[in-house]
Every structure is written in structure tokens, then in C-alpha cells.
N, C-alpha and C. Protein backbone atom coordinates (compact mmCIF):
# COMPACT_ATOMS: atom_id res chain seq x y z
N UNK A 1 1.81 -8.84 -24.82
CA UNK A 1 1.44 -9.24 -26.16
C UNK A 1 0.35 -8.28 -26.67
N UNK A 2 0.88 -7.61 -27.86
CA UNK A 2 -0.37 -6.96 -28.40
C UNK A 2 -1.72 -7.59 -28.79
N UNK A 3 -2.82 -6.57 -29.73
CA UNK A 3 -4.09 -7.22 -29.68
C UNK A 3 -4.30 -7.70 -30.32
N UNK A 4 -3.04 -7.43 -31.82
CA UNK A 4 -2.85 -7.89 -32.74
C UNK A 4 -2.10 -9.46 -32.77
N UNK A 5 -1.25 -9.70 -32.02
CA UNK A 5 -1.08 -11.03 -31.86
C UNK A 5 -2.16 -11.92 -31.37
N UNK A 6 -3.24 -11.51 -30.37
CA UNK A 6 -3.61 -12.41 -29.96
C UNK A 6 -4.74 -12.71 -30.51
N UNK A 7 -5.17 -11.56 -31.56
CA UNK A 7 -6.30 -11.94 -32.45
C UNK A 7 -5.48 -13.42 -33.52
N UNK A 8 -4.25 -13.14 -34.11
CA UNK A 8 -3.53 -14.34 -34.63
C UNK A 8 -3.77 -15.62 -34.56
N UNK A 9 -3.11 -15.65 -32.88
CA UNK A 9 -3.26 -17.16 -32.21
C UNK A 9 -4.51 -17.57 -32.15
N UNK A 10 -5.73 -16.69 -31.77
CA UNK A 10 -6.97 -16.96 -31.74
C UNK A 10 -7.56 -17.60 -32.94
N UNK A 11 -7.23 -16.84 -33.96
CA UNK A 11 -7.65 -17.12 -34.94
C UNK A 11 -7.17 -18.37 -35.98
N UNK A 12 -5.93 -19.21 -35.79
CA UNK A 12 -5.36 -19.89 -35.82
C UNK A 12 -5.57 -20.69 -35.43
N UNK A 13 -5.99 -20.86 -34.21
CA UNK A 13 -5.80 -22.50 -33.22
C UNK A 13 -7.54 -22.51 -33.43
N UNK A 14 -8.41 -21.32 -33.97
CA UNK A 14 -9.95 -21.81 -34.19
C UNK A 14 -9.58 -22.45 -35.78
N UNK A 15 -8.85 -21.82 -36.15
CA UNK A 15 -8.61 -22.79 -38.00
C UNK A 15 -8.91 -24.01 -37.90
N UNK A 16 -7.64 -24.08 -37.11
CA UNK A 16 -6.96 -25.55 -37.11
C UNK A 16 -8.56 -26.69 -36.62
N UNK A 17 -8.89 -25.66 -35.41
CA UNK A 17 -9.99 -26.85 -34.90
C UNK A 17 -11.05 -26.87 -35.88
N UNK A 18 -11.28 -25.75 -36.92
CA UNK A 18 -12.46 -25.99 -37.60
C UNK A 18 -12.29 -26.90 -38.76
N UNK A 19 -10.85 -27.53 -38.80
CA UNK A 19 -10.39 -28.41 -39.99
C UNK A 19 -10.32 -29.42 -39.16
N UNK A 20 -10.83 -29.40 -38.08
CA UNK A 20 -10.99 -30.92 -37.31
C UNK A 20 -12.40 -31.65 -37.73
N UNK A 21 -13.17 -30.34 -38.29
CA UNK A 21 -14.77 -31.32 -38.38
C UNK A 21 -14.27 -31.73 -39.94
N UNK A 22 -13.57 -32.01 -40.33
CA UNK A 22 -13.63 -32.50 -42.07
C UNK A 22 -13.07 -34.03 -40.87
N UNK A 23 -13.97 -35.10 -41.71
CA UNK A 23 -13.83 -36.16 -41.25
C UNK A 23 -12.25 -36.45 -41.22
N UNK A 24 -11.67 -37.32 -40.63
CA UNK A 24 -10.43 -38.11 -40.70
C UNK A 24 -10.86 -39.33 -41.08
N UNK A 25 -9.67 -39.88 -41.71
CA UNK A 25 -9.53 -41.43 -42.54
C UNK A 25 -9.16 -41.61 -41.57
N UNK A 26 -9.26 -43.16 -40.62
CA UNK A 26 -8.86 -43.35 -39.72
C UNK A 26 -8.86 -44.96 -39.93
N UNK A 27 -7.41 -45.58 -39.24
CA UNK A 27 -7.28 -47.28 -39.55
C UNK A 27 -7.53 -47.67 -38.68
N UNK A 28 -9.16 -48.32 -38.90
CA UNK A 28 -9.53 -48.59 -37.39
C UNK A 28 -8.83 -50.18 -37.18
N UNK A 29 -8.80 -50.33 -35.64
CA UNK A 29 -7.87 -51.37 -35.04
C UNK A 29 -6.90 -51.44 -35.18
N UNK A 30 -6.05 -50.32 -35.90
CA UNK A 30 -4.50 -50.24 -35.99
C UNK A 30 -3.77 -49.65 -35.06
N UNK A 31 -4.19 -48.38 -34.57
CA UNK A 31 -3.69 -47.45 -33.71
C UNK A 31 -2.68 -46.84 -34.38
N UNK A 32 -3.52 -46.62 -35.73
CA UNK A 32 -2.66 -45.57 -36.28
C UNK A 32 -3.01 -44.47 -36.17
N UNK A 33 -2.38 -42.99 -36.22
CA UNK A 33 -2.56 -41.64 -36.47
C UNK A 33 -3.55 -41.44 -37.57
N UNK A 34 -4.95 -41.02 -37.72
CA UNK A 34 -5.82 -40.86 -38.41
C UNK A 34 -4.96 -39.72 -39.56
N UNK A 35 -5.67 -39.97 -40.86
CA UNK A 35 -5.14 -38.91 -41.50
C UNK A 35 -6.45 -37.66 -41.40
N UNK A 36 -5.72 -36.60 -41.35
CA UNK A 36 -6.91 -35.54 -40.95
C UNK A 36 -6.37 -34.31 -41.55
N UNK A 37 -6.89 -33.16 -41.64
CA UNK A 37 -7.38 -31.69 -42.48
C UNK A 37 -5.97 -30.96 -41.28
N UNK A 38 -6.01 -31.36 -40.10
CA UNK A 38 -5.58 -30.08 -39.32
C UNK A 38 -4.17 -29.80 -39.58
N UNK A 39 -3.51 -30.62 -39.83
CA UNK A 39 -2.17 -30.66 -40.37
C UNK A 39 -1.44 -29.31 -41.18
N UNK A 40 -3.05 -29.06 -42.42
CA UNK A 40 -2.98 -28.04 -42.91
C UNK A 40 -2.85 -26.13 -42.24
N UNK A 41 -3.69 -26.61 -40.85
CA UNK A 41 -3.98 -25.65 -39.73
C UNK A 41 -2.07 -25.31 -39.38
N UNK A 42 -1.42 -26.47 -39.19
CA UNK A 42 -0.29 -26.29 -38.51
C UNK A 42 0.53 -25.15 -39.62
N UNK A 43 0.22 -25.76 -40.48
CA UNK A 43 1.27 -24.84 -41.62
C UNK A 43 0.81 -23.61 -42.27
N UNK A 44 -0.46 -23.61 -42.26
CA UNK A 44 -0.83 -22.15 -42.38
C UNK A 44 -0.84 -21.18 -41.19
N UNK A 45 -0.92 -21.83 -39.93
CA UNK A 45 -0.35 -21.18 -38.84
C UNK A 45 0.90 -20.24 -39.17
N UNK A 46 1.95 -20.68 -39.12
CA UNK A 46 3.60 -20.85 -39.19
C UNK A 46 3.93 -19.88 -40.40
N UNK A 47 2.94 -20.25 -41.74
CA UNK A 47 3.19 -19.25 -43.03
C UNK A 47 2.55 -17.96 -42.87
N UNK A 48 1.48 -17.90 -42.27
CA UNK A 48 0.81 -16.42 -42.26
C UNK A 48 0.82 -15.91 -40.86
N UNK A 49 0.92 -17.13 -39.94
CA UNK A 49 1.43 -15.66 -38.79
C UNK A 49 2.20 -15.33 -38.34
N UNK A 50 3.38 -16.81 -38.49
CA UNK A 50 4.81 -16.17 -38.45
C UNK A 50 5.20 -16.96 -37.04
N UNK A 51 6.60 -17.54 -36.93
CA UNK A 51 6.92 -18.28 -35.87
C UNK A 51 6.32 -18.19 -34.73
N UNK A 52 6.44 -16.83 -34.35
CA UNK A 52 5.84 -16.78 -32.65
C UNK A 52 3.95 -17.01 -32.60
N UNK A 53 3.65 -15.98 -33.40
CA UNK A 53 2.24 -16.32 -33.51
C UNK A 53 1.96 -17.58 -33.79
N UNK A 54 2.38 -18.08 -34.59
CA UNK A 54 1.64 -19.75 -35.23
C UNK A 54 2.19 -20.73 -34.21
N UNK A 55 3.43 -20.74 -33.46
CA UNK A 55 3.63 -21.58 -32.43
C UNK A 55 2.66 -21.72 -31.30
N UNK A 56 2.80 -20.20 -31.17
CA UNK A 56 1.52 -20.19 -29.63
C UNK A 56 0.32 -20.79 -30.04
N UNK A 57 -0.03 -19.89 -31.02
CA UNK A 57 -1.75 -20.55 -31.65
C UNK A 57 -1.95 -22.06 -31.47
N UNK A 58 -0.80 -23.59 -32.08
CA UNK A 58 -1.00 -24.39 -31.68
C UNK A 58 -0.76 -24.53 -30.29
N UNK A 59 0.17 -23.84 -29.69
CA UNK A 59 0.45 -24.31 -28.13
C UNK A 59 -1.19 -24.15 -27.44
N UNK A 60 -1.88 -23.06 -28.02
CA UNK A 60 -3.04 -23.10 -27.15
C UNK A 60 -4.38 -23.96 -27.59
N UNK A 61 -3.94 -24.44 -28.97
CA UNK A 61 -4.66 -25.10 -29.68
C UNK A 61 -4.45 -26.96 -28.48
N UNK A 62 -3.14 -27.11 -28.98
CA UNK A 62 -3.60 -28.22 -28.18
C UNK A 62 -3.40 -28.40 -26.47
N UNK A 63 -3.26 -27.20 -25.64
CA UNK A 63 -3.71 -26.95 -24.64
C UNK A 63 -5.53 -27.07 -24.55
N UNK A 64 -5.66 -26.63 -25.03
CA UNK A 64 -7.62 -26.78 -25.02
C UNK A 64 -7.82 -28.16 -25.30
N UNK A 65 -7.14 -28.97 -26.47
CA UNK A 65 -7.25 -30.29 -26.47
C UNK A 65 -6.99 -30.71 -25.25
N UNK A 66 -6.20 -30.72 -24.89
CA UNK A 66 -5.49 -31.84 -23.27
C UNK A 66 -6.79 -31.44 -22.33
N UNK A 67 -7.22 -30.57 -22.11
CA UNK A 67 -8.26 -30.13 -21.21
C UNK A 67 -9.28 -30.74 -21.28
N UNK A 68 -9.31 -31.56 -23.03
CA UNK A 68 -10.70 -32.04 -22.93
C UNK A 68 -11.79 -31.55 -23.80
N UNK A 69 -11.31 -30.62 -24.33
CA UNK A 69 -12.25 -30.01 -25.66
C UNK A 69 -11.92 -30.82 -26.87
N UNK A 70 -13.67 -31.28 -27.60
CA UNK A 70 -13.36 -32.12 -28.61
C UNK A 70 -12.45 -31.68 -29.75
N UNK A 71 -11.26 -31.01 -29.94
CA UNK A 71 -11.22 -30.35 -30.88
C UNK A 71 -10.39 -30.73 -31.83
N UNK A 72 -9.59 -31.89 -31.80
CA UNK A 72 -9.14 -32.96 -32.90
C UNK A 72 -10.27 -33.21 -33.81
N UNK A 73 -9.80 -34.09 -35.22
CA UNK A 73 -10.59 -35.09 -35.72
C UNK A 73 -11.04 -35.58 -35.12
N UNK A 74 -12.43 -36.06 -35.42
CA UNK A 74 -13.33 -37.17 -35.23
C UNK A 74 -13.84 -36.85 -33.65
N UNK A 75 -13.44 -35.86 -33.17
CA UNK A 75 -14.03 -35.08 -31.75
C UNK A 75 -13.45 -35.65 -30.76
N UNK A 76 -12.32 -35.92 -30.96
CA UNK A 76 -11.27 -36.30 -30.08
C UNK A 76 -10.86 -35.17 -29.05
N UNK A 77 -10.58 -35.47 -27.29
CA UNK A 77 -9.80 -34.67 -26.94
C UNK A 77 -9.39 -35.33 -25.32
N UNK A 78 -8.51 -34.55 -24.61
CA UNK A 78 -8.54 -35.03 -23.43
C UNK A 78 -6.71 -35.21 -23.37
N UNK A 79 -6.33 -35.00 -22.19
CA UNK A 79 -4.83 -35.58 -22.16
C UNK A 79 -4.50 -37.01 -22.87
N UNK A 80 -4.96 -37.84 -22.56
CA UNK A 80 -5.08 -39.50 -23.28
C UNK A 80 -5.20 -39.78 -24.57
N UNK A 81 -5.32 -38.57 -25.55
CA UNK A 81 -4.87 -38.74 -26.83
C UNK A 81 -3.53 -38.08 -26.96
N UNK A 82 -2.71 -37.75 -25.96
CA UNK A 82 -1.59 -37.61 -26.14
C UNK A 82 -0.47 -39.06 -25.64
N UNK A 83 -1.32 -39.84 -25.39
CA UNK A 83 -0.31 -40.84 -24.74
C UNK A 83 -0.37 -41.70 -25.79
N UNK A 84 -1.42 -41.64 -27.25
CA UNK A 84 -1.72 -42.62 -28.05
C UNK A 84 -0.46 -42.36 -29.30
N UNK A 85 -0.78 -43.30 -30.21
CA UNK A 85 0.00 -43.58 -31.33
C UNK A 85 0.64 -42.15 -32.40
N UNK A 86 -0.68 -41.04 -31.98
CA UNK A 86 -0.83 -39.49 -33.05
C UNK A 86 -0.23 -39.15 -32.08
N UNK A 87 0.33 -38.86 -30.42
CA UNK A 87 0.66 -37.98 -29.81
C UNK A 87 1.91 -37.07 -29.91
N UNK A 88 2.81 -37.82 -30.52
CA UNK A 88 4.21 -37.23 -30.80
C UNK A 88 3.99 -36.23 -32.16
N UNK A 89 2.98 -36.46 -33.30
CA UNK A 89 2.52 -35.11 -33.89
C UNK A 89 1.91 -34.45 -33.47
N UNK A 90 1.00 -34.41 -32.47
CA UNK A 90 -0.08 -33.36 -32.04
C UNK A 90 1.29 -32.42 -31.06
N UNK A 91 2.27 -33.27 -30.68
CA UNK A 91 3.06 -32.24 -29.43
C UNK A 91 3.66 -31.83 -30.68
N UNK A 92 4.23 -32.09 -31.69
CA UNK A 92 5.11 -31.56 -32.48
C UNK A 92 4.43 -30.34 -33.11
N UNK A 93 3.19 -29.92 -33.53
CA UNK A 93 2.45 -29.01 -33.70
C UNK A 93 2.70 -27.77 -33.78
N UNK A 94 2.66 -27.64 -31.79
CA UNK A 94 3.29 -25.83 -31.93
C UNK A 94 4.95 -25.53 -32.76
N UNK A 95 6.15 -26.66 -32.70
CA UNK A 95 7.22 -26.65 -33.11
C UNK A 95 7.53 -26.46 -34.65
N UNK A 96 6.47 -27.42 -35.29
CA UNK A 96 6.35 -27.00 -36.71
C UNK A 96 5.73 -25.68 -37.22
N UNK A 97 4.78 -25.00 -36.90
CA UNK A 97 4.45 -24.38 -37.19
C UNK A 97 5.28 -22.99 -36.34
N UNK A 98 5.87 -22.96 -35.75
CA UNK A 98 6.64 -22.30 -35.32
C UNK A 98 8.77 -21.72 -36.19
N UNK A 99 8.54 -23.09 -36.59
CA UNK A 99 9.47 -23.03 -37.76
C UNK A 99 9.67 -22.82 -39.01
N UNK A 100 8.36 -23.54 -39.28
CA UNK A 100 7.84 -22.47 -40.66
C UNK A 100 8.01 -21.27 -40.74
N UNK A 101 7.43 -20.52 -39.41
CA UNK A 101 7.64 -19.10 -39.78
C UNK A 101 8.65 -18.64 -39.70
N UNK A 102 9.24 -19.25 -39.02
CA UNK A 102 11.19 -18.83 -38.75
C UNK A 102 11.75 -19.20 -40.21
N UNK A 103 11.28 -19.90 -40.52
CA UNK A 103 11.96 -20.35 -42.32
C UNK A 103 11.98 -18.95 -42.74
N UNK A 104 10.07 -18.42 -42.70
CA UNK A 104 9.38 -17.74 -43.95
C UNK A 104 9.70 -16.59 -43.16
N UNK A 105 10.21 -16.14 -42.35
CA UNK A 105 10.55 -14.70 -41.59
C UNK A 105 11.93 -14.72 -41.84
N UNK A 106 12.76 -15.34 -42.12
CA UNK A 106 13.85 -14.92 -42.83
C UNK A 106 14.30 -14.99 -44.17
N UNK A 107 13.02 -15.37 -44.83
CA UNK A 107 13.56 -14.97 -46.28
C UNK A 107 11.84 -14.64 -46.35
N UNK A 108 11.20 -13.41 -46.59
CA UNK A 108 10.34 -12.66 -46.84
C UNK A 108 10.08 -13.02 -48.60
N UNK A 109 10.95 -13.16 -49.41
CA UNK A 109 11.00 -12.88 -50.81
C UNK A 109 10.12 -14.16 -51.37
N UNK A 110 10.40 -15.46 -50.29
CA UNK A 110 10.70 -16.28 -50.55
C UNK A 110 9.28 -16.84 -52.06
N UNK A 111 10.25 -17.45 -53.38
CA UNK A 111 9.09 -17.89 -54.48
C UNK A 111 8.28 -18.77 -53.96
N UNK A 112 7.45 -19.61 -54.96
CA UNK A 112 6.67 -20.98 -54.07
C UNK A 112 7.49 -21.87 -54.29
N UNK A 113 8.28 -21.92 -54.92
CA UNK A 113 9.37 -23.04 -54.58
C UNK A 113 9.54 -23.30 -53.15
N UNK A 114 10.21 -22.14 -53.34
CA UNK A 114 11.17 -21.93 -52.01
C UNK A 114 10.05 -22.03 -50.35
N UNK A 115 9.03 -21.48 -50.75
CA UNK A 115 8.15 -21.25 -49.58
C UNK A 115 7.35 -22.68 -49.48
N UNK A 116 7.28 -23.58 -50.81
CA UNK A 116 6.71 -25.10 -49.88
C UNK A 116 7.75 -25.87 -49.82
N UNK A 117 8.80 -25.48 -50.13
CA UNK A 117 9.95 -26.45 -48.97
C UNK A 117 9.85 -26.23 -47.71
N UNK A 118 9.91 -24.95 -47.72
CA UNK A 118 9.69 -24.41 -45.93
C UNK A 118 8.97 -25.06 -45.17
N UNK A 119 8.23 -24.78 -45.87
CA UNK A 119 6.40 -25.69 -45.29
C UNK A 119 6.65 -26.82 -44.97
N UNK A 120 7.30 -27.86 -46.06
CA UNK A 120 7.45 -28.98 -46.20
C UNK A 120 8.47 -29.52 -44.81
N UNK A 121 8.92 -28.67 -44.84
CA UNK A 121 10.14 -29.36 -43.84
C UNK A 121 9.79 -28.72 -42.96
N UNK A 122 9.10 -28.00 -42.37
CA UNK A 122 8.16 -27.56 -40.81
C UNK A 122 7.08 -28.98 -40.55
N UNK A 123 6.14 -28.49 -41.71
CA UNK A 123 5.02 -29.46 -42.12
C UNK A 123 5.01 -31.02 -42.25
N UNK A 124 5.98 -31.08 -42.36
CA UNK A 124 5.88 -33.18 -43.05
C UNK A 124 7.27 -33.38 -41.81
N UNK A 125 8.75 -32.79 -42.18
CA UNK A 125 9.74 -33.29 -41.75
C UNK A 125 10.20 -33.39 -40.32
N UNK A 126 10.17 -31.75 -39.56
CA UNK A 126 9.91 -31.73 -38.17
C UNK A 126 8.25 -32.69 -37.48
N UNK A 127 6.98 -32.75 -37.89
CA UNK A 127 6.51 -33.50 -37.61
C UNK A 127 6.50 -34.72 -37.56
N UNK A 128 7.19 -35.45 -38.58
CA UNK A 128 7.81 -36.70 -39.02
C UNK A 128 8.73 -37.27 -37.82
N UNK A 129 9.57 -35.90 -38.03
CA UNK A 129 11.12 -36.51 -36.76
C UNK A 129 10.30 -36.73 -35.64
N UNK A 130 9.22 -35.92 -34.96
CA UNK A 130 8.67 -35.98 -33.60
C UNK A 130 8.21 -37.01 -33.49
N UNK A 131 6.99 -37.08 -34.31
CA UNK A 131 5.74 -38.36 -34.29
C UNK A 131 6.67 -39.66 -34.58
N UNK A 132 7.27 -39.80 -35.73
CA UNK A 132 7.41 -40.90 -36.15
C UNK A 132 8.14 -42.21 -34.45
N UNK A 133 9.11 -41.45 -34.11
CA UNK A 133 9.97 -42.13 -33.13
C UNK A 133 8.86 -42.36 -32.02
N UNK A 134 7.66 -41.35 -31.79
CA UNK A 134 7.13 -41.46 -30.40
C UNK A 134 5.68 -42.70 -31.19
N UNK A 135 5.53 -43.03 -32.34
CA UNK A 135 4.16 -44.26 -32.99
C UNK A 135 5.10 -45.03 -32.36
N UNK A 136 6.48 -45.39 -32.60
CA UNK A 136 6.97 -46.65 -32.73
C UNK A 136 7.49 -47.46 -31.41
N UNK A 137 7.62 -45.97 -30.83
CA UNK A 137 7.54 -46.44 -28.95
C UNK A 137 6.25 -46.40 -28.36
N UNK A 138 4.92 -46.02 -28.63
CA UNK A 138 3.61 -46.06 -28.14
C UNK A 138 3.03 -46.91 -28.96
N UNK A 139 3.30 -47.29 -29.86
CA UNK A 139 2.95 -48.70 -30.62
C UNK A 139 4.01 -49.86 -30.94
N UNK A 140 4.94 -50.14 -30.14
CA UNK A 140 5.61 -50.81 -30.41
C UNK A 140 6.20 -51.33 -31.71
N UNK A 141 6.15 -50.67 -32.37
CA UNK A 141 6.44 -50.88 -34.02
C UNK A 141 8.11 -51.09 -34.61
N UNK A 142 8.71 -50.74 -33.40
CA UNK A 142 9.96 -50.49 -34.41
C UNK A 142 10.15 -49.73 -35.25
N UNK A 143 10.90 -48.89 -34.83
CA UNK A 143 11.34 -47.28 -35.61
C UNK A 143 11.34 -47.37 -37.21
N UNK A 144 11.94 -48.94 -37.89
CA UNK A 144 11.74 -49.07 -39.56
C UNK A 144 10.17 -49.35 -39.76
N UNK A 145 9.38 -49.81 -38.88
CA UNK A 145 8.19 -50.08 -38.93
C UNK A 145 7.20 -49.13 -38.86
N UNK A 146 7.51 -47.86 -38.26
CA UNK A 146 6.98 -46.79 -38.03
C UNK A 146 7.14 -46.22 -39.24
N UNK A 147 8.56 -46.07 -39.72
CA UNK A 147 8.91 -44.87 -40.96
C UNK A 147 8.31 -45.78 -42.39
N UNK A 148 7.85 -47.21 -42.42
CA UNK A 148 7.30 -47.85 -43.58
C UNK A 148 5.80 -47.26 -43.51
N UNK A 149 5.45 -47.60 -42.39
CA UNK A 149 3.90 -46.99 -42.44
C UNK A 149 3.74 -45.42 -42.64
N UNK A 150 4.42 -44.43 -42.10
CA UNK A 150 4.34 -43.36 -42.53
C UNK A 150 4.43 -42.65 -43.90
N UNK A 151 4.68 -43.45 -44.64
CA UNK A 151 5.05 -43.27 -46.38
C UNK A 151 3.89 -43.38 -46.84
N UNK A 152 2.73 -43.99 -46.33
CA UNK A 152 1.32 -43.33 -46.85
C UNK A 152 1.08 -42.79 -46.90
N UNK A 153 1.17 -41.96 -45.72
CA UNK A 153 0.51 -40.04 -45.60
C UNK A 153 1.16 -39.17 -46.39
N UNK A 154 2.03 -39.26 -46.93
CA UNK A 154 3.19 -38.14 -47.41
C UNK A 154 2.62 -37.72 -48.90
N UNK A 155 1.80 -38.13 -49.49
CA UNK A 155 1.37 -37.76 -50.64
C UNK A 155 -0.20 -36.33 -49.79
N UNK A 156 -0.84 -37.03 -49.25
CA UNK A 156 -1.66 -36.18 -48.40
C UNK A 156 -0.79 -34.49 -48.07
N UNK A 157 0.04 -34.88 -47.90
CA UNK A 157 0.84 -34.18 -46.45
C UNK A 157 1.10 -33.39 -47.88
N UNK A 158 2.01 -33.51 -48.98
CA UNK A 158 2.18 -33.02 -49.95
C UNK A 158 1.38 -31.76 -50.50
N UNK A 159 0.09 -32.73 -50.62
CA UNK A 159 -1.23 -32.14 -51.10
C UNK A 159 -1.23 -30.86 -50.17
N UNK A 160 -0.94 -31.07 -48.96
CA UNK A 160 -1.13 -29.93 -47.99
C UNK A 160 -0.62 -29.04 -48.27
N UNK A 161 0.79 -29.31 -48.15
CA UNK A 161 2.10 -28.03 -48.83
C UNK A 161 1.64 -27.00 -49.35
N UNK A 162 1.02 -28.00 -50.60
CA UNK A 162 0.51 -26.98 -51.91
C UNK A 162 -0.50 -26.05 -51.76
N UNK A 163 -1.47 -26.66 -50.72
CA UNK A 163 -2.34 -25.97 -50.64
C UNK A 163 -2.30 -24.73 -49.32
N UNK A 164 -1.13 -25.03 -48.69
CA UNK A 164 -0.84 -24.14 -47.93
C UNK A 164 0.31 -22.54 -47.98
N UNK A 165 0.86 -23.83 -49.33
CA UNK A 165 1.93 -22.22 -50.20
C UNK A 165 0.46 -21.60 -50.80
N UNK A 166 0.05 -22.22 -51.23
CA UNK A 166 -0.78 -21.48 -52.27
C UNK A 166 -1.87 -20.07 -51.61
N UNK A 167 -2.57 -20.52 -50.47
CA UNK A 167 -3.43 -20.07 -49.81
C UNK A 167 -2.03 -18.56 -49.05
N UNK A 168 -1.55 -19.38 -48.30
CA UNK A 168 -0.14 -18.44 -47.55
C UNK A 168 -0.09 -17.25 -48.16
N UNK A 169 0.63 -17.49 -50.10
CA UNK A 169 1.31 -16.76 -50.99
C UNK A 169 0.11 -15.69 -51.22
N UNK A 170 -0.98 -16.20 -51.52
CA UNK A 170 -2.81 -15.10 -51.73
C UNK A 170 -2.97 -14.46 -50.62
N UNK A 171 -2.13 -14.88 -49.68
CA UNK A 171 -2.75 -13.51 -48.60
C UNK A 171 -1.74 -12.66 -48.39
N UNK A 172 -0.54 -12.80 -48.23
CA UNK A 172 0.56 -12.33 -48.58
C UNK A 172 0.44 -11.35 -49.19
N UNK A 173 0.09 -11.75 -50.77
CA UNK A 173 -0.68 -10.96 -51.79
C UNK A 173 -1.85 -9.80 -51.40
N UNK A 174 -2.24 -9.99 -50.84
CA UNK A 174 -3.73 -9.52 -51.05
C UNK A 174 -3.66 -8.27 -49.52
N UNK A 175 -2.13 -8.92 -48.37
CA UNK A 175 -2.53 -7.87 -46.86
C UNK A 175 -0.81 -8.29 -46.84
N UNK A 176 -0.20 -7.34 -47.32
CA UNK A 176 1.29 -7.08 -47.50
C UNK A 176 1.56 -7.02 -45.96
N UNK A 177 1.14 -6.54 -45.01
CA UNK A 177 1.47 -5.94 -43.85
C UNK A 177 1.18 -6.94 -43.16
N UNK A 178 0.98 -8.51 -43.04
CA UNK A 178 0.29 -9.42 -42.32
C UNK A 178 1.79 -9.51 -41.55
């Protein structure tokens, strides 16, 4: 791996954790998935560094988590937040953001239309498919019970998109050669 990739991942999986100190909304006594900033980390991963880079970046991102570094929301870390209610998005992580870039690496041109669907369906939909099925078996919820509660976040998650085409598309702009 060049030096140039690994400055990427580095720099990526520190994003993501530095969008861990913006507080998370969190439902306490629910054992729900806090809503949190890093989400945004996953998809700007995936848009600016591109499948392989932005996959690894979370793979090592939440490798350092499992180890035990606070580096979730709310200073969360340790293997045992993977067995909780958020765990099936935190594993889904490196996958989304890994697809994103596979979206956005085969269509280079792509408008912002086109580039926060990408997002969107790395970002919200592959995380969705992962997490949603693994809340409803680690919280017993029932898979319709899981996908009712998840219809809160999706305006958030939205918000993200936008702000992740947007940010993505300005650097794009600004370092053609990224």
C-alpha cells in the first residue's frame, strides 16, 4: 500500500472519530442506536477516498473501537458495543463506505443528483439493510418494529447526504487528482 493511501485511511477513520465528540442524541433506556455525527464520517470516507480507501479507513476505524478506544459517540468503545442494539451499523461501516466509492468510482461525472443517491444508498440503505435486522435480533423488536423505529433517523441521515455531496463535490472541485 502506498503512502498515499495510508495517509487516506488515516485520515478518515481520525474524521470519523473526531465527529464522535459532537454529542449524540441518545434514547436513554431504550437501547436504541444513538443518533450521532459519524455516520457523516462513513460517507465522506467512501466519496473522497474512494471504495478501497474509505472501506479500510472504517475497517481500522472500528478496529481501534473493539480494542477499546473511546472513539464512538458519547466515548463509547470496547468489543461490547458491538454486541448492542448500534452494532449491526457500526459493522456495516467499512461496507458502506466502501460502496459509495464503488458507486462514485464508476461514474466519475457523476451531478449531485446522481452523487447523493450514491451516498444515500451506501449511507442510509446498505447501513439500514445491516443494522436494521441485527436492532431487531439484539433487541428483540421484531424486524417491522425495528424498520418503524428507524424512520426517525432518516431525515438526519438525509441531512447527511447533503452535506456529504456537498462537502465530497468542493473537494473534488478544488484537488481534481484526489
Amino acid at each position: 500500500m502506498d503512502t498515499k493511501s495510508i495517509v487516506y485511511i488515516a485520515l478518515f477513520a481520525a474524521l470519523t472519530a473526531a465527529l464522535g465528540l459532537m454529542p449524540p442524541i441518545a434514547f436513554a433506556g431504550l437501547g436504541l442506536p444513538p443518533i450521532t455525527a459519524q455516520s457523516l464520517g462513513v460517507m465522506l470516507a467512501g466519496a473522497v477516498a474512494g471504495a478501497r480507501r474509505g472501506g479500510f479507513a472504517l475497517l481500522l476505524f472500528i478496529a481501534l473501537a473493539a480494542v477499546g478506544l473511546p472513539l464512538l459517540a458519547g466515548g463509547r468503545g470496547g468489543i461490547g458495543v458491538f454486541f448492542g442494539a448500534s452494532g449491526g451499523f457500526l459493522l456495516a461501516w467499512p461496507l458502506s463506505a466502501a460502496f459509495i466509492g464503488w458507486l462514485l468510482g464508476r461514474d466519475r461525472g457523476a451531478s449531485f443528483v446522481t452523487m447523493a443517491l450514491y451516498i444515500a444508498l451506501g449511507g442510509i440503505v446498505v447501513m439500514y439493510a445491516i443494522g436494521i435486522p441485527w436492532m431487531a435480533l439484539v433487541g428483540k423488536l421484531g424486524l417491522t418494529k425495528a424498520m418503524a423505529i428507524m424512520v426517525a433517523y432518516i431525515p438526519g441521515d438525509l441531512v447527511k447526504v447533503v452535506l456529504a455531496t456537498m462537502i465530497a463535490r468542493g473537494l473534488r472541485r478544488a484537488f481534481p487528482n484526489l
